[in-house]
C-alpha atoms as a PDB file:
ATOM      1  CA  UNK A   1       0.000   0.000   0.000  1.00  0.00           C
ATOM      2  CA  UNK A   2       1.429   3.249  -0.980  1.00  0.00           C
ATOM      3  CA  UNK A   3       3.038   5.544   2.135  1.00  0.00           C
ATOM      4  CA  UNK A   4      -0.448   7.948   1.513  1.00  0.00           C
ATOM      5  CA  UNK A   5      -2.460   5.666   1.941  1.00  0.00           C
ATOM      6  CA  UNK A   6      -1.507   4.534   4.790  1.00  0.00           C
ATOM      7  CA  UNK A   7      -0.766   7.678   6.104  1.00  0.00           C
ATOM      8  CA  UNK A   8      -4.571   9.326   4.786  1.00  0.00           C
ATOM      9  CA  UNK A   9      -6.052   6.408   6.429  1.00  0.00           C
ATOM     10  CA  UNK A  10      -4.442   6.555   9.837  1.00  0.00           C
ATOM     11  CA  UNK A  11      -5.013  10.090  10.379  1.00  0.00           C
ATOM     12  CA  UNK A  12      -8.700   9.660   9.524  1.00  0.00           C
ATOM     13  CA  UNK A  13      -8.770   6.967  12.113  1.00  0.00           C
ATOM     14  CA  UNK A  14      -7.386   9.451  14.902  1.00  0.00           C
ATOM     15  CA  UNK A  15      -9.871  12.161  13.652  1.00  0.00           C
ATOM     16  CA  UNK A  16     -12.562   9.456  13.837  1.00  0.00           C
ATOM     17  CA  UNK A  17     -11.895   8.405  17.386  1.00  0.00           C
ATOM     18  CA  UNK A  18     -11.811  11.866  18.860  1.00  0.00           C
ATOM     19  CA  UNK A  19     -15.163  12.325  17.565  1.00  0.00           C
ATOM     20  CA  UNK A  20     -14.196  15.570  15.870  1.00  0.00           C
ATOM     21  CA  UNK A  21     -14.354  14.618  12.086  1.00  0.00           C
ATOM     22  CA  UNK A  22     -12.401  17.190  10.215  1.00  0.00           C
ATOM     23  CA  UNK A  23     -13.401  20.025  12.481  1.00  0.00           C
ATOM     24  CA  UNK A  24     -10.010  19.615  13.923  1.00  0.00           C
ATOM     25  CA  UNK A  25      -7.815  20.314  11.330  1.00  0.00           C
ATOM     26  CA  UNK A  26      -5.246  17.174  10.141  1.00  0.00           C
ATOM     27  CA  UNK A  27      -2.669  18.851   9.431  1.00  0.00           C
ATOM     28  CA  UNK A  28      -2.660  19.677  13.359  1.00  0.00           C
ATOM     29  CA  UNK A  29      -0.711  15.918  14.074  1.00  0.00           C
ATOM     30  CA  UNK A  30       1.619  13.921  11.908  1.00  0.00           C
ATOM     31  CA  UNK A  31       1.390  10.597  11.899  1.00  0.00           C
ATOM     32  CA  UNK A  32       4.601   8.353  11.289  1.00  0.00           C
ATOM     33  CA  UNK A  33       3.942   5.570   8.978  1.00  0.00           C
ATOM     34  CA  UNK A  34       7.417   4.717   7.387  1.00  0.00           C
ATOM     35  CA  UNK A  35       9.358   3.991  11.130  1.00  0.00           C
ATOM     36  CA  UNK A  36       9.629   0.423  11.835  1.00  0.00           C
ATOM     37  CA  UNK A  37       6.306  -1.288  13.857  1.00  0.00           C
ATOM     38  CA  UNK A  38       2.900   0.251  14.051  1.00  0.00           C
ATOM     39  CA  UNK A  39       1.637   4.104  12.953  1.00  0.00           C
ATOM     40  CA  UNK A  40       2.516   6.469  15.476  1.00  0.00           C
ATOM     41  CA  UNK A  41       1.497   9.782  15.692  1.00  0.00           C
ATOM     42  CA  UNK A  42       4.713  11.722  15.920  1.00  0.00           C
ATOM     43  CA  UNK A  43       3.489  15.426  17.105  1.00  0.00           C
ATOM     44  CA  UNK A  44       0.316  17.065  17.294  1.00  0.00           C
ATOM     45  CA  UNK A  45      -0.823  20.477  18.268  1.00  0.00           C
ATOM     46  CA  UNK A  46      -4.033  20.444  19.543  1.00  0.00           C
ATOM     47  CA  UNK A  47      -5.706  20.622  23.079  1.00  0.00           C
ATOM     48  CA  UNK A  48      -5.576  16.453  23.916  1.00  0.00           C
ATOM     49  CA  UNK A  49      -3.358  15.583  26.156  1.00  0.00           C
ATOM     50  CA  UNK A  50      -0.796  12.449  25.968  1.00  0.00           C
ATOM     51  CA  UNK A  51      -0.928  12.167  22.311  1.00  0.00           C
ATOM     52  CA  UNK A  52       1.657   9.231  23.062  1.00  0.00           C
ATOM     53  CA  UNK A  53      -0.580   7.134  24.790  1.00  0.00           C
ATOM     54  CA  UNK A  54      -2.545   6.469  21.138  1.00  0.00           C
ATOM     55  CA  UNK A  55      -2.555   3.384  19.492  1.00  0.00           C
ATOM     56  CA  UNK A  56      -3.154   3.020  15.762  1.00  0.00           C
ATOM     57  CA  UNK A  57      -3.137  -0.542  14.215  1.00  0.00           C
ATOM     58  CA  UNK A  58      -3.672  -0.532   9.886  1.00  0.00           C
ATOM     59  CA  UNK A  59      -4.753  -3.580   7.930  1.00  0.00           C
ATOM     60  CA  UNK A  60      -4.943  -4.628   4.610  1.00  0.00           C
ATOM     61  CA  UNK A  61      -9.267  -5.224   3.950  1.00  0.00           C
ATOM     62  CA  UNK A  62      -8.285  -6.007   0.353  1.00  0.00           C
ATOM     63  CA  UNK A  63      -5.766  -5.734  -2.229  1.00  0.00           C
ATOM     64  CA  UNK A  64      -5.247  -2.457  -2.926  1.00  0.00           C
ATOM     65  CA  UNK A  65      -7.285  -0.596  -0.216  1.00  0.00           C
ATOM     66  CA  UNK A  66      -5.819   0.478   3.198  1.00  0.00           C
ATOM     67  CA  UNK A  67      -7.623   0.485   6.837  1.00  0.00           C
ATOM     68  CA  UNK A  68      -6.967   2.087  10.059  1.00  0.00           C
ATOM     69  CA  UNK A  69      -7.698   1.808  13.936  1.00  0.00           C
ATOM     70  CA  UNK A  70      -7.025   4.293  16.322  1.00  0.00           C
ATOM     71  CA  UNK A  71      -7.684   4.134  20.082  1.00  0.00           C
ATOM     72  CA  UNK A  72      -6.411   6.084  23.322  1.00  0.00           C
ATOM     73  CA  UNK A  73      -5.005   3.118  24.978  1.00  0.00           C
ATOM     74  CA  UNK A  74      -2.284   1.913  26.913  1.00  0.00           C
ATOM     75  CA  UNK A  75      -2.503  -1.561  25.341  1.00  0.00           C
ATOM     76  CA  UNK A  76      -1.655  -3.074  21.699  1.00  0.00           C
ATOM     77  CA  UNK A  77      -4.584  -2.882  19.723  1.00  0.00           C
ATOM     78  CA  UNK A  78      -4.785  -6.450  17.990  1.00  0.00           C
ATOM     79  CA  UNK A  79      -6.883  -7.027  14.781  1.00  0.00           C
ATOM     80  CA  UNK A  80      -8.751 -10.252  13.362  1.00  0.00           C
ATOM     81  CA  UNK A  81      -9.791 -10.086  10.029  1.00  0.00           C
ATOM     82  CA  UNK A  82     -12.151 -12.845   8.453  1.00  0.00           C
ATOM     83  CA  UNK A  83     -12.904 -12.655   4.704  1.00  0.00           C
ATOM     84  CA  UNK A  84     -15.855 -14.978   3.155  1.00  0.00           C
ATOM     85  CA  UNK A  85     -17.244 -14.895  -0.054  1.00  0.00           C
END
């Protein structure tokens, strides 16, 4: 999955989980896809605390499309997928 992607879909994750939608501006964290392990989200100006203490887990749903989870946890999020036809 291209960096973007991956990228586009983490941050909408975050956004998603705060409950603001786009009313909070996403160019107001970065999120660090390309480090070795899991998204992170590397710096963020806005008025939530501990932006460390964020998880973010992607997935692959199919090939060529890119999800995201994002939750304000101290512990790993862990994903099961199950595909039928």
């Amino acid at each position: 999955i291209p960096a973007f992607y991956a990228m586009w879909t983490a941050k909408e994750a975050v956004l998603k989980a705060l409950g603001t939608g786009f009313s909070l501006a996403s160019n107001s964290f970065t999120v660090d896809v390309l480090g070795p392990g899991k998204p992170t989200i590397a710096h963020a100006e806005w008025p939530y605390p501990d932006y460390q203490d964020w998880q973010i887990a992607r997935f692959d749903p199919a090939p060529h499309f890119a999800g995201a989870i994002a939750a304000r946890t101290p512990l790993p999020i862990r994903i099961n997928l199950s595909f039928w036809n």
